[in-house]
PDB file of N, CA and C in Angstrom:
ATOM      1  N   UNK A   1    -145.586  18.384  63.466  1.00  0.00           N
ATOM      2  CA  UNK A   1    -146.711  19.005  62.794  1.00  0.00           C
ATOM      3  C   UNK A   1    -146.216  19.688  61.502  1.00  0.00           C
ATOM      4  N   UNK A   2    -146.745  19.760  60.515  1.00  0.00           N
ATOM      5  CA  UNK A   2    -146.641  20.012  59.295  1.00  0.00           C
ATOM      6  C   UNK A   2    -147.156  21.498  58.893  1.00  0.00           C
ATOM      7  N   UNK A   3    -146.349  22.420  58.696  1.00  0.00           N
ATOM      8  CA  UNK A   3    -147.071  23.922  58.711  1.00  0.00           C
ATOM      9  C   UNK A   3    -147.338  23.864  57.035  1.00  0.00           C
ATOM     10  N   UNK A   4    -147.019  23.556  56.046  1.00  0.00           N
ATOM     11  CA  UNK A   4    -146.978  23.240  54.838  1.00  0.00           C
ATOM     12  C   UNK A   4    -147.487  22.024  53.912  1.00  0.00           C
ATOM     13  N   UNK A   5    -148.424  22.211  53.101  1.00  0.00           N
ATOM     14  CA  UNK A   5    -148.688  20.960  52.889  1.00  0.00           C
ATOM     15  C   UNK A   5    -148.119  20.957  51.077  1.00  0.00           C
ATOM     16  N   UNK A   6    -147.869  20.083  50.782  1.00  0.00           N
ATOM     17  CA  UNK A   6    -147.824  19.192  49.492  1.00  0.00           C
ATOM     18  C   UNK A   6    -148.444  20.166  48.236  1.00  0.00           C
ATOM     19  N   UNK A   7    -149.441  20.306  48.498  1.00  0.00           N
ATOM     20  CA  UNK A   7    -150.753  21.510  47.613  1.00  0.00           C
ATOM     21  C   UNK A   7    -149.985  22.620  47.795  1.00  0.00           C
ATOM     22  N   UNK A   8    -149.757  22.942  48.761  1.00  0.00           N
ATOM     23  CA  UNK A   8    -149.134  24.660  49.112  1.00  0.00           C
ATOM     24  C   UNK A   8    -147.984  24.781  48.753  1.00  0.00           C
ATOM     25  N   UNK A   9    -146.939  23.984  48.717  1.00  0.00           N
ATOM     26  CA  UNK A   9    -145.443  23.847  48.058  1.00  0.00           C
ATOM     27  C   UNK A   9    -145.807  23.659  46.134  1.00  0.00           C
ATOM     28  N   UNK A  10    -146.984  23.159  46.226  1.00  0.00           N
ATOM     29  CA  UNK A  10    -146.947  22.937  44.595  1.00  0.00           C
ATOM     30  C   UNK A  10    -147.323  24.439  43.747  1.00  0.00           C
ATOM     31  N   UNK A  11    -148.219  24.790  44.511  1.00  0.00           N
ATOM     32  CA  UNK A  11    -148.975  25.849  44.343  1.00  0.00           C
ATOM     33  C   UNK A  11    -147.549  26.860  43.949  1.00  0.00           C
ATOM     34  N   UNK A  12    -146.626  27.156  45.214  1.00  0.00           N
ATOM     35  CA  UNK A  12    -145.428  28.108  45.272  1.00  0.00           C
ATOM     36  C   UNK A  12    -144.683  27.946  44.153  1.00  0.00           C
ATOM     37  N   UNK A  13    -144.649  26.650  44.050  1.00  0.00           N
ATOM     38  CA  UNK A  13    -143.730  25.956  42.758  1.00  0.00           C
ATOM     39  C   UNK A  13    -144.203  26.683  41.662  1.00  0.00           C
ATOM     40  N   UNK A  14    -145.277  26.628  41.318  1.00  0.00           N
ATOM     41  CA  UNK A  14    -146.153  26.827  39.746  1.00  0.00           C
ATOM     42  C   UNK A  14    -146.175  28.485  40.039  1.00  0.00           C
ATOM     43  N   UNK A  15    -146.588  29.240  40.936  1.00  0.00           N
ATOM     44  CA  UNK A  15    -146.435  30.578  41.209  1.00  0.00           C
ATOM     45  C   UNK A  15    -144.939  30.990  41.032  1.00  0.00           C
ATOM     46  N   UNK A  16    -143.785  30.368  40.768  1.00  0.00           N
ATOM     47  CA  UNK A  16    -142.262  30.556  40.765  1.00  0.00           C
ATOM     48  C   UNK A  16    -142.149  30.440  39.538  1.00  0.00           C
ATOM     49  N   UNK A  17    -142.535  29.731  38.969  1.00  0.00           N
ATOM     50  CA  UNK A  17    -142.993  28.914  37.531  1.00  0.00           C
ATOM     51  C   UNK A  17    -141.781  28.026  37.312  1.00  0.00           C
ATOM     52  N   UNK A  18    -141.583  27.357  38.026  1.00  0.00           N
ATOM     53  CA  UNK A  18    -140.862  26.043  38.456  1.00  0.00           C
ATOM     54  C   UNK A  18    -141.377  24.708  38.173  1.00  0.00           C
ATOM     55  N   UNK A  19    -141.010  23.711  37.183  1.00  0.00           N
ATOM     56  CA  UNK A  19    -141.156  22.615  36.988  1.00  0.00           C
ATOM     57  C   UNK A  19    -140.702  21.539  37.685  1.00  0.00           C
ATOM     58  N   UNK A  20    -141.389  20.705  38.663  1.00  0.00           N
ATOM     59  CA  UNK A  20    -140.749  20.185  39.221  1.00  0.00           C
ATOM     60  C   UNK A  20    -140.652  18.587  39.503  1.00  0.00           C
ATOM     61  N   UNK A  21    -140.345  17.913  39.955  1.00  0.00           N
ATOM     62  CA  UNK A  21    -141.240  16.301  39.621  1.00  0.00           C
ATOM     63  C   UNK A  21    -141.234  16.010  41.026  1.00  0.00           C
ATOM     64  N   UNK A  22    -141.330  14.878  41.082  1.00  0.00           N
ATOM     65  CA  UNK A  22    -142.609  14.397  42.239  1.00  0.00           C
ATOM     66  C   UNK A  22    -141.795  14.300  43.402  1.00  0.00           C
ATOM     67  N   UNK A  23    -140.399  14.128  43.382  1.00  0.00           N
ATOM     68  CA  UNK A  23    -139.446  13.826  43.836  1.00  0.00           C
ATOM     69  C   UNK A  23    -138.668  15.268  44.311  1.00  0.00           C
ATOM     70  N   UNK A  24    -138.731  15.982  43.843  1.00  0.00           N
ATOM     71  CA  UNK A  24    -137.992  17.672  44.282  1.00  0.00           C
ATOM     72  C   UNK A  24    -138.969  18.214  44.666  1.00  0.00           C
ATOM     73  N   UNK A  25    -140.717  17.521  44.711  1.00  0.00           N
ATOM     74  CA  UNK A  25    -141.739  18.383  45.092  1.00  0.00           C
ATOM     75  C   UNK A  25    -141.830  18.142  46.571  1.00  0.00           C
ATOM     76  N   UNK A  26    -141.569  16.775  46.780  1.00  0.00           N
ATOM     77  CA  UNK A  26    -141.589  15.877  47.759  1.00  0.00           C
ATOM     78  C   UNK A  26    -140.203  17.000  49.255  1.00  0.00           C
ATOM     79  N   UNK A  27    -139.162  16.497  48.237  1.00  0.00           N
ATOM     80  CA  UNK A  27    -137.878  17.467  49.025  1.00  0.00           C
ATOM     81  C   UNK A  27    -138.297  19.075  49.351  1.00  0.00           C
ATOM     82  N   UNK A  28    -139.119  19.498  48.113  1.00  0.00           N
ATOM     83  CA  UNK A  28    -139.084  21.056  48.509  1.00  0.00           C
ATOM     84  C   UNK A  28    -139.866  21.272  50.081  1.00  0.00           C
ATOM     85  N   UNK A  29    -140.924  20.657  49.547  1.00  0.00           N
ATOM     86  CA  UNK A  29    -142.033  20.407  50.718  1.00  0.00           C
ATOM     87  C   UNK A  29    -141.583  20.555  51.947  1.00  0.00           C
ATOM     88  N   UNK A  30    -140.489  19.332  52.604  1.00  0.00           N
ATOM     89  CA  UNK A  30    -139.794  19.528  53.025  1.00  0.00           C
ATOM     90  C   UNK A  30    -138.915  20.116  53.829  1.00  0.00           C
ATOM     91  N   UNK A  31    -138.268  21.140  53.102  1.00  0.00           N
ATOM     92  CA  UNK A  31    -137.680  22.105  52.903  1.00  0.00           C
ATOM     93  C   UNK A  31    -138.484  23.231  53.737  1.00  0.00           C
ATOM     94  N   UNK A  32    -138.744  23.962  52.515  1.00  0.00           N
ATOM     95  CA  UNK A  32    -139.990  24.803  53.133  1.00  0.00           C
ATOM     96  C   UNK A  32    -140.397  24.775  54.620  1.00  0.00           C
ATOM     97  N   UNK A  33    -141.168  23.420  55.121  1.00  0.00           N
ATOM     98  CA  UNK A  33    -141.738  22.781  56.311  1.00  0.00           C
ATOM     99  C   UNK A  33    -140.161  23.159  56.854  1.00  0.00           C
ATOM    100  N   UNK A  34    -139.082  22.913  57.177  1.00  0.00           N
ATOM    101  CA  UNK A  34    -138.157  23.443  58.098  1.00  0.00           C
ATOM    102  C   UNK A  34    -138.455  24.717  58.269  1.00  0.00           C
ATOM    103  N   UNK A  35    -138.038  25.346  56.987  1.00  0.00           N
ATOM    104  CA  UNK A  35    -137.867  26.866  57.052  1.00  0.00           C
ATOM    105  C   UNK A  35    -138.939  27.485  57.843  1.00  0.00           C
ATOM    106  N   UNK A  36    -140.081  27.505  57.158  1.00  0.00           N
ATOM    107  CA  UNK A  36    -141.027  27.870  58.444  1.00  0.00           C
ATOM    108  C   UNK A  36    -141.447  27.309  59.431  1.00  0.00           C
ATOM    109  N   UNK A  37    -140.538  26.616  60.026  1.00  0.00           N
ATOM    110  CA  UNK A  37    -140.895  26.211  61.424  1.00  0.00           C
ATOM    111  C   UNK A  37    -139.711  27.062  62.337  1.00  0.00           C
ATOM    112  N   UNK A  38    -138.674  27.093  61.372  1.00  0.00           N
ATOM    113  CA  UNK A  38    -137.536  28.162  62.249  1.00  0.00           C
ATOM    114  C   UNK A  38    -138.446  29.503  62.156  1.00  0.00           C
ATOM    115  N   UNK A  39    -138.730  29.811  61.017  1.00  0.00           N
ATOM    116  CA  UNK A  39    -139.449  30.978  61.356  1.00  0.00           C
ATOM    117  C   UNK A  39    -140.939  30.935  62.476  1.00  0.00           C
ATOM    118  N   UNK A  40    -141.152  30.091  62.671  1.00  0.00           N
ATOM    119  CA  UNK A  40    -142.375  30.293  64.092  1.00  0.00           C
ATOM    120  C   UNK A  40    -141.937  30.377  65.054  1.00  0.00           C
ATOM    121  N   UNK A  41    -140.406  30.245  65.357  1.00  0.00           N
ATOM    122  CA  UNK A  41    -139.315  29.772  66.872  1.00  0.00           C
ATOM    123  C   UNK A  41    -139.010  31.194  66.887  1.00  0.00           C
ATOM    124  N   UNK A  42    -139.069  31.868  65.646  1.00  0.00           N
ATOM    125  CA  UNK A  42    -138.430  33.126  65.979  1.00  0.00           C
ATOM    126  C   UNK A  42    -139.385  34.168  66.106  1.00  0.00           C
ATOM    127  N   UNK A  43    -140.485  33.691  65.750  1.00  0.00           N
ATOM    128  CA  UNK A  43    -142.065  34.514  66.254  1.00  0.00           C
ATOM    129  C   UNK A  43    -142.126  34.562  67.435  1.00  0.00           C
ATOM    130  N   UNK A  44    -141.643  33.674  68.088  1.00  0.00           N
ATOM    131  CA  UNK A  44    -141.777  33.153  69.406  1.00  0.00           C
ATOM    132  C   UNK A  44    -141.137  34.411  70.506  1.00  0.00           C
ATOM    133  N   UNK A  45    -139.827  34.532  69.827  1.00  0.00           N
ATOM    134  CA  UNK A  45    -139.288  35.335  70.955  1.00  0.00           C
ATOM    135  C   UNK A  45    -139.982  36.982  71.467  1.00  0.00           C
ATOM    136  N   UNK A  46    -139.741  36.841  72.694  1.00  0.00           N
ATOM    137  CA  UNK A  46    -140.600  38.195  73.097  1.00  0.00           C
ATOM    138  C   UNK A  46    -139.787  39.974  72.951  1.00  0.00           C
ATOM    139  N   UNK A  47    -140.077  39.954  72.018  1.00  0.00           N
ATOM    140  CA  UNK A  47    -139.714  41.134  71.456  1.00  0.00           C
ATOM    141  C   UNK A  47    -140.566  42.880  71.918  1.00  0.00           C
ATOM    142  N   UNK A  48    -141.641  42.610  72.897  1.00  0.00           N
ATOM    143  CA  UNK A  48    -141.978  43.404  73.586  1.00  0.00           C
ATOM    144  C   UNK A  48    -140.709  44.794  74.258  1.00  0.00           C
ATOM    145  N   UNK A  49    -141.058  45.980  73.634  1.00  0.00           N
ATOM    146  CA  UNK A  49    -140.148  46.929  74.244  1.00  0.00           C
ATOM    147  C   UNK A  49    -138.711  47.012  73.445  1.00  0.00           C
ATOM    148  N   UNK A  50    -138.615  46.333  72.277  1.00  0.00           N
ATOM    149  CA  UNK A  50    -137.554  46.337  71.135  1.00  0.00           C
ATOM    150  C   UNK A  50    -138.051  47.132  69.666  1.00  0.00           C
ATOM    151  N   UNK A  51    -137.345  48.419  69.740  1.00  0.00           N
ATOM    152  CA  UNK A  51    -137.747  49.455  69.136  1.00  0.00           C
ATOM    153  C   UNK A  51    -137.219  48.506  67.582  1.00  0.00           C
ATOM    154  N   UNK A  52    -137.940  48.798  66.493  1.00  0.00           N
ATOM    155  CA  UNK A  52    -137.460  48.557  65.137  1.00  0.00           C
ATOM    156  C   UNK A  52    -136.178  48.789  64.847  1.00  0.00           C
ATOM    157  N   UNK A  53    -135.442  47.791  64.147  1.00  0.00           N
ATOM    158  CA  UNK A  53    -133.986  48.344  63.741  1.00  0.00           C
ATOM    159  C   UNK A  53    -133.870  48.187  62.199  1.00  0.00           C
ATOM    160  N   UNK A  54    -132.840  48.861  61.333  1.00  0.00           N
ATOM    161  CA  UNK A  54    -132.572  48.586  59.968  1.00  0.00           C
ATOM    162  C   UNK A  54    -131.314  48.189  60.197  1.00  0.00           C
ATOM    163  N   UNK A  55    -130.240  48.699  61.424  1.00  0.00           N
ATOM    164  CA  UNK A  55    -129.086  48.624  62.172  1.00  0.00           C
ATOM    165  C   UNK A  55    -128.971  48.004  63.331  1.00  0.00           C
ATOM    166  N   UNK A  56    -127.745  47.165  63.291  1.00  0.00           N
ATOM    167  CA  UNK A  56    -127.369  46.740  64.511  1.00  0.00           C
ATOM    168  C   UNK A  56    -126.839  47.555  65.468  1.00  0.00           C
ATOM    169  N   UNK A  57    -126.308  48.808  65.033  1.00  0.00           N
ATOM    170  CA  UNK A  57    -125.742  49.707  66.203  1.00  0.00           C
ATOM    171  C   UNK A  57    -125.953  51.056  65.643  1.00  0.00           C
ATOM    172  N   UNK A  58    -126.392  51.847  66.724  1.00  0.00           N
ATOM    173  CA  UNK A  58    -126.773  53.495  66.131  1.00  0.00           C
ATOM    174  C   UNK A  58    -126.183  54.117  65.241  1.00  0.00           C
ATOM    175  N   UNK A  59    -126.413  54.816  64.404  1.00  0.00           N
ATOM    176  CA  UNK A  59    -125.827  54.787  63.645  1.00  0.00           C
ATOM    177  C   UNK A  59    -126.368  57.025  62.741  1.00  0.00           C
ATOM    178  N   UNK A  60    -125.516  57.495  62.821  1.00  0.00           N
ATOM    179  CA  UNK A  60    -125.692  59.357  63.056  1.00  0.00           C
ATOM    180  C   UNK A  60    -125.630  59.471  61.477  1.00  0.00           C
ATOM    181  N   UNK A  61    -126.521  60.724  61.114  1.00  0.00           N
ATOM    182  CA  UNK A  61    -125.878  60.647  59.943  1.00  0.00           C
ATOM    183  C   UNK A  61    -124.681  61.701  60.248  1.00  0.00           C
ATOM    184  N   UNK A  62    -123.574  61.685  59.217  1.00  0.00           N
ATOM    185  CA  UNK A  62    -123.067  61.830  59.060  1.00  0.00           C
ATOM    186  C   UNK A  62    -122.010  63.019  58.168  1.00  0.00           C
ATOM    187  N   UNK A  63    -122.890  63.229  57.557  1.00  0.00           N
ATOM    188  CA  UNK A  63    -122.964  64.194  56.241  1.00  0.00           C
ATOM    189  C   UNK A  63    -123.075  65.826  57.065  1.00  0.00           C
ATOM    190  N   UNK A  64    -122.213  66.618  56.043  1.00  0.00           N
ATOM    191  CA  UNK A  64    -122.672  67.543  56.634  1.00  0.00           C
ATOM    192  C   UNK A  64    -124.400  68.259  56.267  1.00  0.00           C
ATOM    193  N   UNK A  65    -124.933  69.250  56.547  1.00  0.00           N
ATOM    194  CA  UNK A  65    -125.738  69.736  56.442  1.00  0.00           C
ATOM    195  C   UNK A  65    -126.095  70.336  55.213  1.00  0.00           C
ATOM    196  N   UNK A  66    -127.255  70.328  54.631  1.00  0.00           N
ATOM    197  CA  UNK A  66    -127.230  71.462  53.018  1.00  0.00           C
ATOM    198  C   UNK A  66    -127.258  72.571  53.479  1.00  0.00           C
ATOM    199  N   UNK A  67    -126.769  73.418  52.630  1.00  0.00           N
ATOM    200  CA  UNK A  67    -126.384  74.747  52.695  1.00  0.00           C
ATOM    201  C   UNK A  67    -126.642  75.117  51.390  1.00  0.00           C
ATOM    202  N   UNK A  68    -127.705  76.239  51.411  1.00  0.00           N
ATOM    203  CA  UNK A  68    -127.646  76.937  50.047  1.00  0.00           C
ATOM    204  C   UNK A  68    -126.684  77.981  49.456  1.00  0.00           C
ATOM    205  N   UNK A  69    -126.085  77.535  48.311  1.00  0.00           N
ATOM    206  CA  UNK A  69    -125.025  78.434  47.954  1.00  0.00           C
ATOM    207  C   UNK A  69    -125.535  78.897  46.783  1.00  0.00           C
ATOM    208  N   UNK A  70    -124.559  80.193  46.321  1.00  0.00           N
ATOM    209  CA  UNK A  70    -124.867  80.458  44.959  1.00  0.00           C
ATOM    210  C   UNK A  70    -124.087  79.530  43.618  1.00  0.00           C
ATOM    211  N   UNK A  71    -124.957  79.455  42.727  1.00  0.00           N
ATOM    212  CA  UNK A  71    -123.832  78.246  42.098  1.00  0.00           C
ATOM    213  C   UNK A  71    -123.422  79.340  40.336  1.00  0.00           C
ATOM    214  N   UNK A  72    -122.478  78.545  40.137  1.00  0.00           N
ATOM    215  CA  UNK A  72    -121.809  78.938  38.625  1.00  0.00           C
ATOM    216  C   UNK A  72    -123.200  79.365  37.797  1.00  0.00           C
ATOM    217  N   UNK A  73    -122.873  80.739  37.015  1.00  0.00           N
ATOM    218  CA  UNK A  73    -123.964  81.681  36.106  1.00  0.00           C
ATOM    219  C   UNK A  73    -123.477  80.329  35.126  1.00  0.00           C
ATOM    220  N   UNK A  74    -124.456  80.798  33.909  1.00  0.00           N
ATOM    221  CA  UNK A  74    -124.069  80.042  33.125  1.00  0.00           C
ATOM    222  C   UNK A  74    -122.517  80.214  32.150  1.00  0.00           C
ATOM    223  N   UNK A  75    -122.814  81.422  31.965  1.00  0.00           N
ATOM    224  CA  UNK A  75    -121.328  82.241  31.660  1.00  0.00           C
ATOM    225  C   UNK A  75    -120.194  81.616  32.105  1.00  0.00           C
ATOM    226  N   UNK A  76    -120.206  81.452  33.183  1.00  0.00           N
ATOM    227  CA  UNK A  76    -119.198  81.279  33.927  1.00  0.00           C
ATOM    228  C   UNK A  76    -118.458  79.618  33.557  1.00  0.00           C
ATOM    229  N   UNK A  77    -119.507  78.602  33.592  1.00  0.00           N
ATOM    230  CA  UNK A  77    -119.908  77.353  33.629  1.00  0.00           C
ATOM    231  C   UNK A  77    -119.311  76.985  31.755  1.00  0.00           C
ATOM    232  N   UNK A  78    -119.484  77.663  31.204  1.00  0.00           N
ATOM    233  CA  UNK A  78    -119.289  77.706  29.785  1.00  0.00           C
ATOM    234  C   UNK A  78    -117.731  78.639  28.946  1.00  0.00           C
ATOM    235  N   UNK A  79    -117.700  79.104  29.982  1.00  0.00           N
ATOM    236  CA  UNK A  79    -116.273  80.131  29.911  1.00  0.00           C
ATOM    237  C   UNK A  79    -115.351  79.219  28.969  1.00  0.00           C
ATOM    238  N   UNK A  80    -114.777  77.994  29.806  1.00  0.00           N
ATOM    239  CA  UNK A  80    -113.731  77.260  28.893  1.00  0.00           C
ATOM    240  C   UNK A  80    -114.294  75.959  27.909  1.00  0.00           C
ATOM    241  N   UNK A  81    -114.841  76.039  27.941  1.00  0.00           N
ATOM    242  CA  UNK A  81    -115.921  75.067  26.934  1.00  0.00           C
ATOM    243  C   UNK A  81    -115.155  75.138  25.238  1.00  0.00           C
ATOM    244  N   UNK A  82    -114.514  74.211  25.068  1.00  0.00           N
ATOM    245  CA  UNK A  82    -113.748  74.482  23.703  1.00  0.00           C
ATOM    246  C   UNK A  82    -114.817  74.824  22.579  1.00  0.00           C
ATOM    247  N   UNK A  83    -116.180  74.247  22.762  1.00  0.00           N
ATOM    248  CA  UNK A  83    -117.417  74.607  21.824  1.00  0.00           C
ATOM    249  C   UNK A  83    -118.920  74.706  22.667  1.00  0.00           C
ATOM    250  N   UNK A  84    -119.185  75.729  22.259  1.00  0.00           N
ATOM    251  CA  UNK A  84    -120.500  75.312  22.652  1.00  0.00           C
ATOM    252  C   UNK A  84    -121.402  76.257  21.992  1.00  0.00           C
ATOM    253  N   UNK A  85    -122.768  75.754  22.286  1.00  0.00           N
ATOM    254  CA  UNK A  85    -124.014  75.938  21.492  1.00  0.00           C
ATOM    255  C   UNK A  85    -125.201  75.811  22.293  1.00  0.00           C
ATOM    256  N   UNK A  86    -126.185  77.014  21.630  1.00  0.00           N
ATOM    257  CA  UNK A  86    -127.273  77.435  22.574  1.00  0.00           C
ATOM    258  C   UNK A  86    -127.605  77.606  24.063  1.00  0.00           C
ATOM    259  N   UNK A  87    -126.335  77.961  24.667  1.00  0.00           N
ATOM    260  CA  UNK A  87    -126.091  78.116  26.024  1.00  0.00           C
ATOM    261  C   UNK A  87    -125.856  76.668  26.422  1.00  0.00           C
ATOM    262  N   UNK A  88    -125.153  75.866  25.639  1.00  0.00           N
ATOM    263  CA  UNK A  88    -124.485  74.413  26.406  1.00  0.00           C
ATOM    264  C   UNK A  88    -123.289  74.038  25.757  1.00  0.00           C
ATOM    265  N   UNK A  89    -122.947  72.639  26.498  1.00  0.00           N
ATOM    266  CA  UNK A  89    -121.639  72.360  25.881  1.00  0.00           C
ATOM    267  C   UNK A  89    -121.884  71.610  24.490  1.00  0.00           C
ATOM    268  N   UNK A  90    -121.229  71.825  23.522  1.00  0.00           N
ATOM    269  CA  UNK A  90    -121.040  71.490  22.125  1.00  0.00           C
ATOM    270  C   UNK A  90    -120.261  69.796  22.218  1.00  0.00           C
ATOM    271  N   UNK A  91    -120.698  68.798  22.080  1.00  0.00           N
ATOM    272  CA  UNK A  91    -119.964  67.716  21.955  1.00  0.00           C
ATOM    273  C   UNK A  91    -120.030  67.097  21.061  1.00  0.00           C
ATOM    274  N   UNK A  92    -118.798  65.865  20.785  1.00  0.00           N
ATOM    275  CA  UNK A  92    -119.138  65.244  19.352  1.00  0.00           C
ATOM    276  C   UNK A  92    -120.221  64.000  19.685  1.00  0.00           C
ATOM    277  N   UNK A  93    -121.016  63.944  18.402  1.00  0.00           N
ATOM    278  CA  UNK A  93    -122.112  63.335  18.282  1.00  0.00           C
ATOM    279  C   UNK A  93    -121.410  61.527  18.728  1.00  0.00           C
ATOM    280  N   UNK A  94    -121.839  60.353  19.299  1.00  0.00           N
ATOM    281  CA  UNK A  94    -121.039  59.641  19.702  1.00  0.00           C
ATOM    282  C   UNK A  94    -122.167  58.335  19.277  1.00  0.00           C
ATOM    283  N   UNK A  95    -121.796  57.431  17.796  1.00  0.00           N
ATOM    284  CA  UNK A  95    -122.709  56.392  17.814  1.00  0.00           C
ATOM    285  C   UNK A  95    -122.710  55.340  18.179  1.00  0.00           C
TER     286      UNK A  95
END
């Protein structure tokens, strides 16, 4: 049985914007018609009671936790700054 027809591969083709001739339309067709037929075999399986995965194995994060700290005044942040200007760092202009 044919899940794909001829029209519907052409259609994909011209939606890809793929030029194709009668002969690679013929093959894609084809093509396609496999591919989604593996994909209906795999519709198939009963996946009832199989929680969603993005991972194959659990997976923690890892990281430690945020923690709010106090961070560098600006003063401070600018202290060794060989130049700077209007409360920032001074750099050379770079074209």
């Amino acid at each position: 049985m044919k899940i794909i027809s001829l029209e519907q591969a052409s259609h994909v083709a011209k939606l890809a914007e793929l030029e194709l001739s009668s002969d690679e339309l013929d093959k894609i067709t084809s093509q396609l018609d496999d591919i989604l037929g593996h994909v209906a075999k795999i519709n198939e399986a009963d996946t009832e009671g199989v929680r969603p995965t993005s991972h194959t194995l659990d997976t923690n994060n890892v990281l430690r936790e945020d923690t709010v700290k106090d961070s560098l005044s600006q003063e401070d942040a600018l202290k060794n700054a060989p130049q700077q200007s209007g409360g920032g760092f001074l750099v050379p202009k770079i074209d």
